[in-house]
Every structure is written in structure tokens, then in C-alpha cells.
C-alpha atoms as a PDB file:
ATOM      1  CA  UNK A   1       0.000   0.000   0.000  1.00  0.00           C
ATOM      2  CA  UNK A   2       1.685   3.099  -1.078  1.00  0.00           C
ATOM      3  CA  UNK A   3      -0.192   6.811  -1.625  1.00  0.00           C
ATOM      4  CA  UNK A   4      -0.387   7.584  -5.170  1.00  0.00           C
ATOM      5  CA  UNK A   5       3.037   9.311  -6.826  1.00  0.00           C
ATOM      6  CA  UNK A   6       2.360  13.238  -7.431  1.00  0.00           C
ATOM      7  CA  UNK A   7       5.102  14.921  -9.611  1.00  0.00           C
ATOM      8  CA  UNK A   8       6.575  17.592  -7.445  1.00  0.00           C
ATOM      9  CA  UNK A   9       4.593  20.640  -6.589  1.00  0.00           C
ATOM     10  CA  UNK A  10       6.290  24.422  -6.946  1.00  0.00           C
ATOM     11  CA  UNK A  11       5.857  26.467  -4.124  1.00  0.00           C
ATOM     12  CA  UNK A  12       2.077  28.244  -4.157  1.00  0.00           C
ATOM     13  CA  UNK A  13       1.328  31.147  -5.972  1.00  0.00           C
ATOM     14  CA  UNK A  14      -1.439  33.327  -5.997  1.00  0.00           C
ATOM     15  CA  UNK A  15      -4.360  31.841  -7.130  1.00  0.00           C
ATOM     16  CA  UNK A  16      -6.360  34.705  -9.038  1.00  0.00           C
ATOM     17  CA  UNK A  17      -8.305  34.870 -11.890  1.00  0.00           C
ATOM     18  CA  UNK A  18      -7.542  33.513 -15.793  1.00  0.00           C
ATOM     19  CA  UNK A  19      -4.152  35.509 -16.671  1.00  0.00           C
ATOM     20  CA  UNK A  20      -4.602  38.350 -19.365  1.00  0.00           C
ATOM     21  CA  UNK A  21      -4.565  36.623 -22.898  1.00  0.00           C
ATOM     22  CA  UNK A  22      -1.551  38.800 -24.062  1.00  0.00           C
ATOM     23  CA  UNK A  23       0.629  36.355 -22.095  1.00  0.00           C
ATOM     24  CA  UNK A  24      -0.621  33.334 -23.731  1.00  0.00           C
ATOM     25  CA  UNK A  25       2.015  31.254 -25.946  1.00  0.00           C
ATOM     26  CA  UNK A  26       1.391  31.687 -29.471  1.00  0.00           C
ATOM     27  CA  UNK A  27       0.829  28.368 -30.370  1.00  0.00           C
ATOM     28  CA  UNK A  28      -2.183  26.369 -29.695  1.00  0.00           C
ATOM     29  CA  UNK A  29      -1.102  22.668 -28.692  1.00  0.00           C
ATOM     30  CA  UNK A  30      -3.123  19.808 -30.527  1.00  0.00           C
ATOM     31  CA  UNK A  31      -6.606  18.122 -29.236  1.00  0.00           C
ATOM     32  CA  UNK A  32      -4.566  15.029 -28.544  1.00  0.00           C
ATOM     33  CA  UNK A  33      -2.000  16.657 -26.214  1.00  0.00           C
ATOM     34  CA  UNK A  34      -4.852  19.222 -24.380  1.00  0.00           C
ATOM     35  CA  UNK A  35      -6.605  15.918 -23.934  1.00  0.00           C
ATOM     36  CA  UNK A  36      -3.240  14.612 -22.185  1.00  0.00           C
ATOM     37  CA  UNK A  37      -2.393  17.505 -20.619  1.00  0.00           C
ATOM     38  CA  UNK A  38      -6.145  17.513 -18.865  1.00  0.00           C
ATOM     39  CA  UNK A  39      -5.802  13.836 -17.745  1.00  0.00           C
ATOM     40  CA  UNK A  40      -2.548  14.781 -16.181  1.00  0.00           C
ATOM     41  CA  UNK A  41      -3.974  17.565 -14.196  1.00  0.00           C
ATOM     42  CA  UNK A  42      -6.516  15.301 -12.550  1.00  0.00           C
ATOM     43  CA  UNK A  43      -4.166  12.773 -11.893  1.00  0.00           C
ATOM     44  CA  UNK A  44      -1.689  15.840 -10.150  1.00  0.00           C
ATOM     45  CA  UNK A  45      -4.604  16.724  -8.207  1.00  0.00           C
ATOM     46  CA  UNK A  46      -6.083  13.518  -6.839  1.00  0.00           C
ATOM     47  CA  UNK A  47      -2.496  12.914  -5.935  1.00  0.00           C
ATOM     48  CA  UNK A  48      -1.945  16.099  -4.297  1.00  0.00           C
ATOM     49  CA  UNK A  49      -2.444  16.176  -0.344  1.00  0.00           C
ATOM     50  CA  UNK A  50      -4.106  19.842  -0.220  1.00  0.00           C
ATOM     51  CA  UNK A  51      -6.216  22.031  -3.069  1.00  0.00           C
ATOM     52  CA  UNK A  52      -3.520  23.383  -5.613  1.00  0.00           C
ATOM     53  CA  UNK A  53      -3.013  27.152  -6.887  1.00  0.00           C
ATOM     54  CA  UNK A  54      -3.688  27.511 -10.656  1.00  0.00           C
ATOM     55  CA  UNK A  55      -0.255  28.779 -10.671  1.00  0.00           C
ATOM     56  CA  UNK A  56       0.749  25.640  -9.091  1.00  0.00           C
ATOM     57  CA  UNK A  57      -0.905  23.125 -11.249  1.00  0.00           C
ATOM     58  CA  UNK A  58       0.693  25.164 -14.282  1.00  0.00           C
ATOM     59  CA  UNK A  59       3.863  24.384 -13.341  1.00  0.00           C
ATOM     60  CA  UNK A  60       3.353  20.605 -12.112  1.00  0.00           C
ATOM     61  CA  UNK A  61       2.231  20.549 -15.947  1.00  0.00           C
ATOM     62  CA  UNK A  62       5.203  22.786 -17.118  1.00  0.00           C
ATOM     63  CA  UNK A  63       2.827  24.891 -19.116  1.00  0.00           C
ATOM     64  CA  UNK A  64       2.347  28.395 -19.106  1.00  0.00           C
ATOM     65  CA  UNK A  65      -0.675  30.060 -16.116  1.00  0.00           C
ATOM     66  CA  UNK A  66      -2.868  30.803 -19.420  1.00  0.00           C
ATOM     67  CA  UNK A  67      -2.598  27.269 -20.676  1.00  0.00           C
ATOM     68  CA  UNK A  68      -3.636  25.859 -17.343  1.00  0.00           C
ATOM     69  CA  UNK A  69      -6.772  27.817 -16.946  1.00  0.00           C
ATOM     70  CA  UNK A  70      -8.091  27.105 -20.266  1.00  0.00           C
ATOM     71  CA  UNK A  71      -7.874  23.190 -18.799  1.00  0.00           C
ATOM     72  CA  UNK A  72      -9.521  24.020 -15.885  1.00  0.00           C
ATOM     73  CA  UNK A  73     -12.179  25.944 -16.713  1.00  0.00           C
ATOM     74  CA  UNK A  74     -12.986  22.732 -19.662  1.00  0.00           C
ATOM     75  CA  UNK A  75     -12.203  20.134 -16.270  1.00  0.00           C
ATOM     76  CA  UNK A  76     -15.151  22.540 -14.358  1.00  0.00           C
ATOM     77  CA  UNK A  77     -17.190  22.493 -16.940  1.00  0.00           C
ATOM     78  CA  UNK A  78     -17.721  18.613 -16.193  1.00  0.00           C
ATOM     79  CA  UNK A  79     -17.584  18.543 -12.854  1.00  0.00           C
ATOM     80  CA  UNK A  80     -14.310  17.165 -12.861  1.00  0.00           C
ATOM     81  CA  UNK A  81     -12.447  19.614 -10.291  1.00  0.00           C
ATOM     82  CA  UNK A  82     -13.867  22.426  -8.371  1.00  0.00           C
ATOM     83  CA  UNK A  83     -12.726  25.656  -7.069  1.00  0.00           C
ATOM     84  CA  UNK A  84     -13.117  26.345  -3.386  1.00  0.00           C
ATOM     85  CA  UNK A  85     -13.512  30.495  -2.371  1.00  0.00           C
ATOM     86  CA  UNK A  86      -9.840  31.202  -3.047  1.00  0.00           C
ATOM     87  CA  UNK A  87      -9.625  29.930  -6.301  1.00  0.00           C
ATOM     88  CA  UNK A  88      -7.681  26.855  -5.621  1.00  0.00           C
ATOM     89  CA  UNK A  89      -8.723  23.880  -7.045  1.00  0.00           C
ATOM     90  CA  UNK A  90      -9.573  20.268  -6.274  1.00  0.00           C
ATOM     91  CA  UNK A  91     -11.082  17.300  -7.523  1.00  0.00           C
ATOM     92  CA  UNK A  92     -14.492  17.410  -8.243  1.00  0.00           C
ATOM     93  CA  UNK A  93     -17.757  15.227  -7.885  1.00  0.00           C
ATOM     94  CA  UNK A  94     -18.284  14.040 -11.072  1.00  0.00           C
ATOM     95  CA  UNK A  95     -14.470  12.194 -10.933  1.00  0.00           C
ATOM     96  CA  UNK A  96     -17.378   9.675  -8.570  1.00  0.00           C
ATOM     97  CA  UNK A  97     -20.025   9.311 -11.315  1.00  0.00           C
ATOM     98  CA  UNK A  98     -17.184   8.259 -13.483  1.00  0.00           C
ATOM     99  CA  UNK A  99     -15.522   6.032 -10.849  1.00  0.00           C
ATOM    100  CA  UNK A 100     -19.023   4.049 -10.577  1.00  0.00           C
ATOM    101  CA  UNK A 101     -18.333   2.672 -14.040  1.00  0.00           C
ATOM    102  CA  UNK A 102     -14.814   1.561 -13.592  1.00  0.00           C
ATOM    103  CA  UNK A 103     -15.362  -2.891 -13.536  1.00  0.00           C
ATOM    104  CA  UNK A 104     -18.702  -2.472 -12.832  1.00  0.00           C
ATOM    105  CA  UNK A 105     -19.579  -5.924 -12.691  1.00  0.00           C
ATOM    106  CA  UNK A 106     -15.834  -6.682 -10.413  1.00  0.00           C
ATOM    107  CA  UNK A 107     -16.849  -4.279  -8.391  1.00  0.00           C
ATOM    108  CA  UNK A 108     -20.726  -5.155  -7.573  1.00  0.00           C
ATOM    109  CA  UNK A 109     -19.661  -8.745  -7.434  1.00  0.00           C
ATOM    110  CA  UNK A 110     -16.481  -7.909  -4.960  1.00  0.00           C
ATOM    111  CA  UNK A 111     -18.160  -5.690  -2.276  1.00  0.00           C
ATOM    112  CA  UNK A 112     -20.413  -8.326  -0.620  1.00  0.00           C
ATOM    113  CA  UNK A 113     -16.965 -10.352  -0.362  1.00  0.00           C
ATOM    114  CA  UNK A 114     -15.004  -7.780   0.591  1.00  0.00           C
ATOM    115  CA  UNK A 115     -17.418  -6.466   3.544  1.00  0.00           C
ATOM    116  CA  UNK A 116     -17.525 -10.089   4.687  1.00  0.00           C
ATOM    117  CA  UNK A 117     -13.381 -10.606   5.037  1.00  0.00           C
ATOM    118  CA  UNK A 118     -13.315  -7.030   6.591  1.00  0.00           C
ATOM    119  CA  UNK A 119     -15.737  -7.620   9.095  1.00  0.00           C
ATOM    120  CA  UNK A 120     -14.538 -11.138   9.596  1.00  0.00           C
ATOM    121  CA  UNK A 121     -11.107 -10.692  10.010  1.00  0.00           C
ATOM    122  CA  UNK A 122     -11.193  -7.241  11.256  1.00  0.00           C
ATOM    123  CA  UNK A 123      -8.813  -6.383   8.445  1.00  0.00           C
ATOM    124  CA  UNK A 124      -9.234  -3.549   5.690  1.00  0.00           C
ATOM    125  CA  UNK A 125     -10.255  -5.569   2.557  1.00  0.00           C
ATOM    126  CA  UNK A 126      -9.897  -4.386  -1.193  1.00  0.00           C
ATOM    127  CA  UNK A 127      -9.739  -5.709  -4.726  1.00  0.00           C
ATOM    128  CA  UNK A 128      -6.382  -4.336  -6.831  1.00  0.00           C
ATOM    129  CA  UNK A 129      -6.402  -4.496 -10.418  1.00  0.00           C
ATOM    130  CA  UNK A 130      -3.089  -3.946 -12.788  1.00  0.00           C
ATOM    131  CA  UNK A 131      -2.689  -1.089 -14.698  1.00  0.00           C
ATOM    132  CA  UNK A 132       0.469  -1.472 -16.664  1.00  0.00           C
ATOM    133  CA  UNK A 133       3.333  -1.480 -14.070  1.00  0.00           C
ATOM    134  CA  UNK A 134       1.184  -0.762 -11.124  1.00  0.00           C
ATOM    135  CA  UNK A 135      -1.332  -2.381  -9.222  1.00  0.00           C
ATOM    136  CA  UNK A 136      -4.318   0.163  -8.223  1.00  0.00           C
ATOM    137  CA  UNK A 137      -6.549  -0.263  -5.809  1.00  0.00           C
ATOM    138  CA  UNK A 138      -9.959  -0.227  -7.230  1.00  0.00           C
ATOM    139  CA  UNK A 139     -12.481  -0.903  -4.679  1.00  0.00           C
ATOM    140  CA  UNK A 140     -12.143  -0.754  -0.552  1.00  0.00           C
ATOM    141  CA  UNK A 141     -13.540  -1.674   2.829  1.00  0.00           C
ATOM    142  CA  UNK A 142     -12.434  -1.445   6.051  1.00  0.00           C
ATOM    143  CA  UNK A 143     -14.566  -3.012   8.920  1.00  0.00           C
ATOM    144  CA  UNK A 144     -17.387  -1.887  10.965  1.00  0.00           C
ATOM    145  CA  UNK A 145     -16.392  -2.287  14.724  1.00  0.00           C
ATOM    146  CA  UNK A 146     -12.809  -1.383  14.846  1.00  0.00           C
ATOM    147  CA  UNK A 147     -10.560   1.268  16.766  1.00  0.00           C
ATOM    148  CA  UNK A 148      -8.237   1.447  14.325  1.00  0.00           C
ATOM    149  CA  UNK A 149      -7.388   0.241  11.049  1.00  0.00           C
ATOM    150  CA  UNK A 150      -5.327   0.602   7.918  1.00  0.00           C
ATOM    151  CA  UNK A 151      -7.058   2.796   5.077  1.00  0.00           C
ATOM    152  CA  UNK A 152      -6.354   1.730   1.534  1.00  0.00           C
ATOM    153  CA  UNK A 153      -8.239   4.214  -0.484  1.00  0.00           C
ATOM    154  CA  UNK A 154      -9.696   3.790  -3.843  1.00  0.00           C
ATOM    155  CA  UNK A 155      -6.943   4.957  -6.025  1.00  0.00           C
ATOM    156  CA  UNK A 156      -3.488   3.944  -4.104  1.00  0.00           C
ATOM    157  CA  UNK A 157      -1.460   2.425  -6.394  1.00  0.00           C
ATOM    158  CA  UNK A 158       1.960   0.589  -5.571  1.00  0.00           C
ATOM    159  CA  UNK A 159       4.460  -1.607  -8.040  1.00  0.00           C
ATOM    160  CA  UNK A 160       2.915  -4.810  -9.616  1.00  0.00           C
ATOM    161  CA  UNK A 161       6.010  -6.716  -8.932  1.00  0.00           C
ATOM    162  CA  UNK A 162       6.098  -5.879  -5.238  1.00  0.00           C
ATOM    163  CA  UNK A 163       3.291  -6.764  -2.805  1.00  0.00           C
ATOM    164  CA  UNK A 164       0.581  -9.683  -1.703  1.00  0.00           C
ATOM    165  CA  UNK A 165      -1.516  -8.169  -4.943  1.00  0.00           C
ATOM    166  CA  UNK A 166       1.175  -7.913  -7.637  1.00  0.00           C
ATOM    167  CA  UNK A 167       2.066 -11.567  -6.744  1.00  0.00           C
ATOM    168  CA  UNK A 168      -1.220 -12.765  -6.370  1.00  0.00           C
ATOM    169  CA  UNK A 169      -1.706 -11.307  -9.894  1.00  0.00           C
ATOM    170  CA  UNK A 170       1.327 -12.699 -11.248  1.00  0.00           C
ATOM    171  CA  UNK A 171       0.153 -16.339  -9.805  1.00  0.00           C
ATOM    172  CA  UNK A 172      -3.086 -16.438 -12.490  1.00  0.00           C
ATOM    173  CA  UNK A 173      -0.209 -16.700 -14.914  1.00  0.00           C
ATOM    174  CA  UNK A 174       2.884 -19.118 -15.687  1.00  0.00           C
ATOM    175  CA  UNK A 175       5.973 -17.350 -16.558  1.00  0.00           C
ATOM    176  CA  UNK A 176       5.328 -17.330 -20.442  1.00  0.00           C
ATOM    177  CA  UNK A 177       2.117 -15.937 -20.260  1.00  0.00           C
ATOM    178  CA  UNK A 178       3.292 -12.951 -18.263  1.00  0.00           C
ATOM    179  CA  UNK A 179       5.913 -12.431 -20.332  1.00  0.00           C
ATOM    180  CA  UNK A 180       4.099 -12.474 -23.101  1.00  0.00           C
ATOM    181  CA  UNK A 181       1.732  -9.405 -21.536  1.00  0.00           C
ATOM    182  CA  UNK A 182       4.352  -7.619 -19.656  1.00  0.00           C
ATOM    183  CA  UNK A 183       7.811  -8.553 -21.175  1.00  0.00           C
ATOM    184  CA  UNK A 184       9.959  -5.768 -19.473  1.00  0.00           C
ATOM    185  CA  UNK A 185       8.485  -6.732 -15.857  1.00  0.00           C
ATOM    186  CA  UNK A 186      10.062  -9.420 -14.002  1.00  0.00           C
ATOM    187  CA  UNK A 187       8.183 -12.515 -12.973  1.00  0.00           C
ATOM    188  CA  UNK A 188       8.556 -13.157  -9.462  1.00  0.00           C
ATOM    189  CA  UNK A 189       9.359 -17.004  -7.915  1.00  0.00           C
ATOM    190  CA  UNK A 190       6.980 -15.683  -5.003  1.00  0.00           C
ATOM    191  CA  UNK A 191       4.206 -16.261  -7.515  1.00  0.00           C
ATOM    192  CA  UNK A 192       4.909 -20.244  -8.215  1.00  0.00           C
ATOM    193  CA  UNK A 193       4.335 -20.463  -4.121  1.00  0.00           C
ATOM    194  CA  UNK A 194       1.211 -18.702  -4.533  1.00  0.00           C
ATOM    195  CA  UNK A 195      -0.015 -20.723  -7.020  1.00  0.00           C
ATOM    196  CA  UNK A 196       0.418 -23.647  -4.967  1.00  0.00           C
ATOM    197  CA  UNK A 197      -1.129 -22.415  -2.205  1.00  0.00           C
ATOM    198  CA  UNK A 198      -4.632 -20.395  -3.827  1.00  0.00           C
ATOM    199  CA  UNK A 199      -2.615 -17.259  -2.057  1.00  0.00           C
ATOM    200  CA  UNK A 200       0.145 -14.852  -1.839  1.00  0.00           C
ATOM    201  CA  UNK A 201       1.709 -13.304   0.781  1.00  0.00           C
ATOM    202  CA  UNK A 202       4.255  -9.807   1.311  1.00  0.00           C
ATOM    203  CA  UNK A 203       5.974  -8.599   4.381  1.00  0.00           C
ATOM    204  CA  UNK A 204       7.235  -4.822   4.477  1.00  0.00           C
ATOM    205  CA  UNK A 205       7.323  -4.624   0.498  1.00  0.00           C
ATOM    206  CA  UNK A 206       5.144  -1.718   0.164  1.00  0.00           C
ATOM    207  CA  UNK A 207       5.781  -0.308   3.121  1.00  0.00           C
ATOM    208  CA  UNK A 208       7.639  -0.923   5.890  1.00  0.00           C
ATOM    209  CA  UNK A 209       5.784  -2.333   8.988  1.00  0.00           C
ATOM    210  CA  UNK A 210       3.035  -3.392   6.928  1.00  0.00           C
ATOM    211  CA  UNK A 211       1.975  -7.134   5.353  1.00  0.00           C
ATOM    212  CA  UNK A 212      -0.815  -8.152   3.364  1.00  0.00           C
ATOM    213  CA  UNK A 213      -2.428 -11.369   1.928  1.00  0.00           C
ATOM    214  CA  UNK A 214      -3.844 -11.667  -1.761  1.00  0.00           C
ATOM    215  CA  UNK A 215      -5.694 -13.834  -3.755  1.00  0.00           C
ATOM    216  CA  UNK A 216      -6.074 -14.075  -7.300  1.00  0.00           C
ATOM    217  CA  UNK A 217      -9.392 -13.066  -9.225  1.00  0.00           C
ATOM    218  CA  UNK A 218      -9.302 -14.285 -13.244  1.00  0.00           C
ATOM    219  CA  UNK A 219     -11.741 -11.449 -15.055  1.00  0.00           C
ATOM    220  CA  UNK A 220     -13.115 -13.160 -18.372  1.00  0.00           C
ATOM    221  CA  UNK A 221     -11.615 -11.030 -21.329  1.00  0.00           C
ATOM    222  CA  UNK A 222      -9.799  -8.657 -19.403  1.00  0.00           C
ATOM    223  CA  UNK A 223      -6.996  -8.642 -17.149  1.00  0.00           C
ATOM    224  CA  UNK A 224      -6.219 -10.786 -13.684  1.00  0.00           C
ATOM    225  CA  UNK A 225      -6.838  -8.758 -10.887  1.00  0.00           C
ATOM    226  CA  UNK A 226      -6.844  -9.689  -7.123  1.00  0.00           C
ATOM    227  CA  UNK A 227      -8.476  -9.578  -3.373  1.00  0.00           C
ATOM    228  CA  UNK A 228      -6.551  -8.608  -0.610  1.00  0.00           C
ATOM    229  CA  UNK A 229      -6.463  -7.616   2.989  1.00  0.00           C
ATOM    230  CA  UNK A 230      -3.391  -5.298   4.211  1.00  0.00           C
ATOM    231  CA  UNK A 231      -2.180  -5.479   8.510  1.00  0.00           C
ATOM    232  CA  UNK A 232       0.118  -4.394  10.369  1.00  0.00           C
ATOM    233  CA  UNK A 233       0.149  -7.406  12.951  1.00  0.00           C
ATOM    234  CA  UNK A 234      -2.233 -10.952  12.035  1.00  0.00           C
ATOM    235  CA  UNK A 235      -3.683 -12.494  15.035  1.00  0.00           C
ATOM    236  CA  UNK A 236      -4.666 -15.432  13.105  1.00  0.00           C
ATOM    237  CA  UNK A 237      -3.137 -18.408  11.166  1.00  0.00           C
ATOM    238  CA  UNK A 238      -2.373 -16.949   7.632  1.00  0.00           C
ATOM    239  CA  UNK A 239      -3.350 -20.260   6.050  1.00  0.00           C
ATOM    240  CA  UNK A 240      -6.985 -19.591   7.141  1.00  0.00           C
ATOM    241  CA  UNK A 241      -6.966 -16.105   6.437  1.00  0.00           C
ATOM    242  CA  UNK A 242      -5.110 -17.126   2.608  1.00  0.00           C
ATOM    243  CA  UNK A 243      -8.080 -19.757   2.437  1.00  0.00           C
ATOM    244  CA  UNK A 244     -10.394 -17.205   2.769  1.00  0.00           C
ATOM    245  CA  UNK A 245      -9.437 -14.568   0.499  1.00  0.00           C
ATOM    246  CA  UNK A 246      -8.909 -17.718  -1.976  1.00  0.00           C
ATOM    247  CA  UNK A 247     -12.831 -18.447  -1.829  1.00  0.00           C
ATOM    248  CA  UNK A 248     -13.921 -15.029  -1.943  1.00  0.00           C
ATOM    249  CA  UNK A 249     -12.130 -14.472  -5.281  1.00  0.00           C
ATOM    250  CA  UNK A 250     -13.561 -18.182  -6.159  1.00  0.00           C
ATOM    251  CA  UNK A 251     -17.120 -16.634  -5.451  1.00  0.00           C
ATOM    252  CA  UNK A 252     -16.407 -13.628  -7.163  1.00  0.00           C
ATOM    253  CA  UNK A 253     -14.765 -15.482 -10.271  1.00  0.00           C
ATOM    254  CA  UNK A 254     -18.366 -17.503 -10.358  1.00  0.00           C
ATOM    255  CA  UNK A 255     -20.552 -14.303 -10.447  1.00  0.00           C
ATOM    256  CA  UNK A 256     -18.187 -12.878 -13.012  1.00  0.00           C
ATOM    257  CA  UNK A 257     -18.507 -15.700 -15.184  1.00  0.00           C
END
């Protein structure tokens, strides 16, 4: 579990209004890199810790104040980042309404699961699904009667090839077949273990002081992905709690297919 990577921030600015046109560069850039350059602000600012400046999400895109406001003001638009009273802006709601439809059916047939291992094992419970070199966290819930517990938001992304979930992943596949999809990303002998056993396993990968379990979930026509619960101490045998996960993604796997 790792928070998602931000590039790094300048220091803030003021954040007034749209800069005077006369200081805009005098080239327009094409659809295809605006588009890019508008995915990249959202991704800056759901990784940022705090609202940003426009003058400060300018130059985490290295474009010029002008250039920046013309993407947020299309971003607004959609609902897709707001601006609180002093003009700095943040994520907005309609990033949710397009979050609903990310593996719809994964994600209606995982939560039932999920709320059961959480609750169960008194462990935060998610489902991680690989997006190129990283495995994201798509879906999360931590349990109901608890004092404290890990969070693994919806969004935290980590290595493929390091954690319970990467390995897990990497365990749906023999060697050849992951070299075949990912070819410049090792595969790890942790995964032949997990195979054998329905689960994998990660101590102080991610981050230090903390472990997590994972099981594998095989999507049909799409990508592996893969159930997990993260800790920072287990109270109970791993085997069970491997067992588990390994018939929740079973479960899951049947409703998916």
C-alpha cells in the first residue's frame, strides 16, 4: 500500500483569476496533447495532499498560467475539479459518477466479499487491479467495529512486482504468459508459491511495517486482478486467512462468469 506518486509541486502562488490573454504562448497545442495535458492535471490533483493554486498546477504541468486555466475551466465544466472560495482547485464530484463505471460488474460482485473478510477478520479488505506497471486499488472496505485500522483508499497504487496483490496477480499466470503481456516486468518465484497455495503473501514490500495477503481473481476477457487484505500485525493463522481470500475471489470469479 503506497499513496499515489504526485510529480513535485512548486511552491504556491497566488491563485487569481484567468491571466490576461496577451501572455498566452502563441501556439495552440493539438486536441490530442490538451486531452493529455487535462488527464494529467486530474491525476496531479487527486495525488496532491491539499487544493492546488492555478499557478501551481501550471507548473506541475510545465505549461504556461494561461494554458492551465483554459484546462480548468474545460475540467469545471464537467464537474471534474472544483474551485473552493480562493480559487484553488480540487477534484471534483463528477471524478465519482465516473468512478461508478470503472469494472462495474468486479466491483458489484467484490463488495459483498469484501465487507464479509473485513468484518470477519477485522482487516481492511480491497480488490487491486493492474494497470500497466502498477497495481491500483480499485475498490475498498475497512470493517465496521474497529478502533483502528489501515485505510487503503480507492486509487493507491503501488508496483505490480512488489506486494501480496502484484504476486497474487502474477500467480493467475505461468511465466510465459506474463511475459508475453508484460515482457519488461520481471516474474517473481513468489508467484509459483502462490499458485500452490490459492494465495500470496508480502511482508514490508510496500511499506515498511506493513503485510498483506492476496488472492487471485481471473476477469473473463480482461486482465487478472486480485483480493486482498493489508495489517500491520495478524492475530490469526495466515493459512486460514489465505483460504479465505482464496474463496472469496472463487465466489467472485463464479458471479463474473
Amino acid at each position: 500500500m503506497s499513496p499515489v506518486r504526485a510529480e513535485k509541486i512548486p511552491a504556491a502562488q497566488s491563485a487569481d483569476a484567468a491571466p490576461s490573454v496577451d501572455a498566452a504562448p502563441a501556439s495552440q497545442p493539438s486536441p490530442s496533447q490538451t486531452l493529455s495535458r487535462g488527464i494529467q492535471a486530474l491525476e496531479i490533483l487527486a495525488a496532491a495532499e491539499r487544493p492546488l493554486t492555478i499557478a501551481e498546477l501550471a507548473g506541475a504541468l510545465h505549461v504556461h498560467r494561461s494554458v492551465a486555466y483554459r484546462i480548468l475551466r474545460t475540467l469545471e465544466d464537467h464537474s471534474l475539479l472544483v474551485r473552493d472560495d480562493s480559487g484553488r482547485v480540487q477534484p471534483g464530484p463528477g471524478l465519482a459518477v465516473l468512478a461508478r463505471g470503472v469494472s462495474r460488474d468486479l466491483q458489484t460482485a467484490s463488495l459483498p466479499e469484501l465487507s464479509q473478510l473485513a468484518n470477519t477478520w477485522n482487516m481492511t479488505a480491497f480488490i487491486a487491479v493492474w494497470d500497466h506497471q502498477d497495481c491500483v486499488t480499485l475498490v475498498t472496505v475497512e470493517p465496521r467495529h474497529s478502533g483502528a485500522t489501515l485505510a487503503q483508499h480507492p486509487g493507491t497504487r503501488h508496483p505490480v512486482t512488489a506486494g501480496a496483490p502484484g504476486i497474487a496477480i502474477q500467480s493467475s499466470m505461468t511465466p510465459k504468459e506474463w511475459s508475453e503481456l508484460a515482457p519488461k516486468l520481471p516474474y517473481r518465484p513468489e508467484a509459483a508459491e502462490a499458485r500452490r497455495l490459492g494465495y500470496a503473501a508480502s511482508h514490508d514490500e510496500v511499506i515498511a511495517g506493513l503485510s498483506s495477503l492476496a488472492a487471485p481473481i481471473r476477469v473473463p476477457g480482461g486482465k487478472p486482478a486480485a483480493i486482498a487484505v493489508v495489517y500491520i500485525r495478524l492475530d490469526q493463522d495466515p493459512d486460514t486467512v489465505g483460504a479465505a481470500l482464496a474463496a472469496s475471489a472463487a465466489r467472485i470469479e463464479a458471479q463474473l462468469g
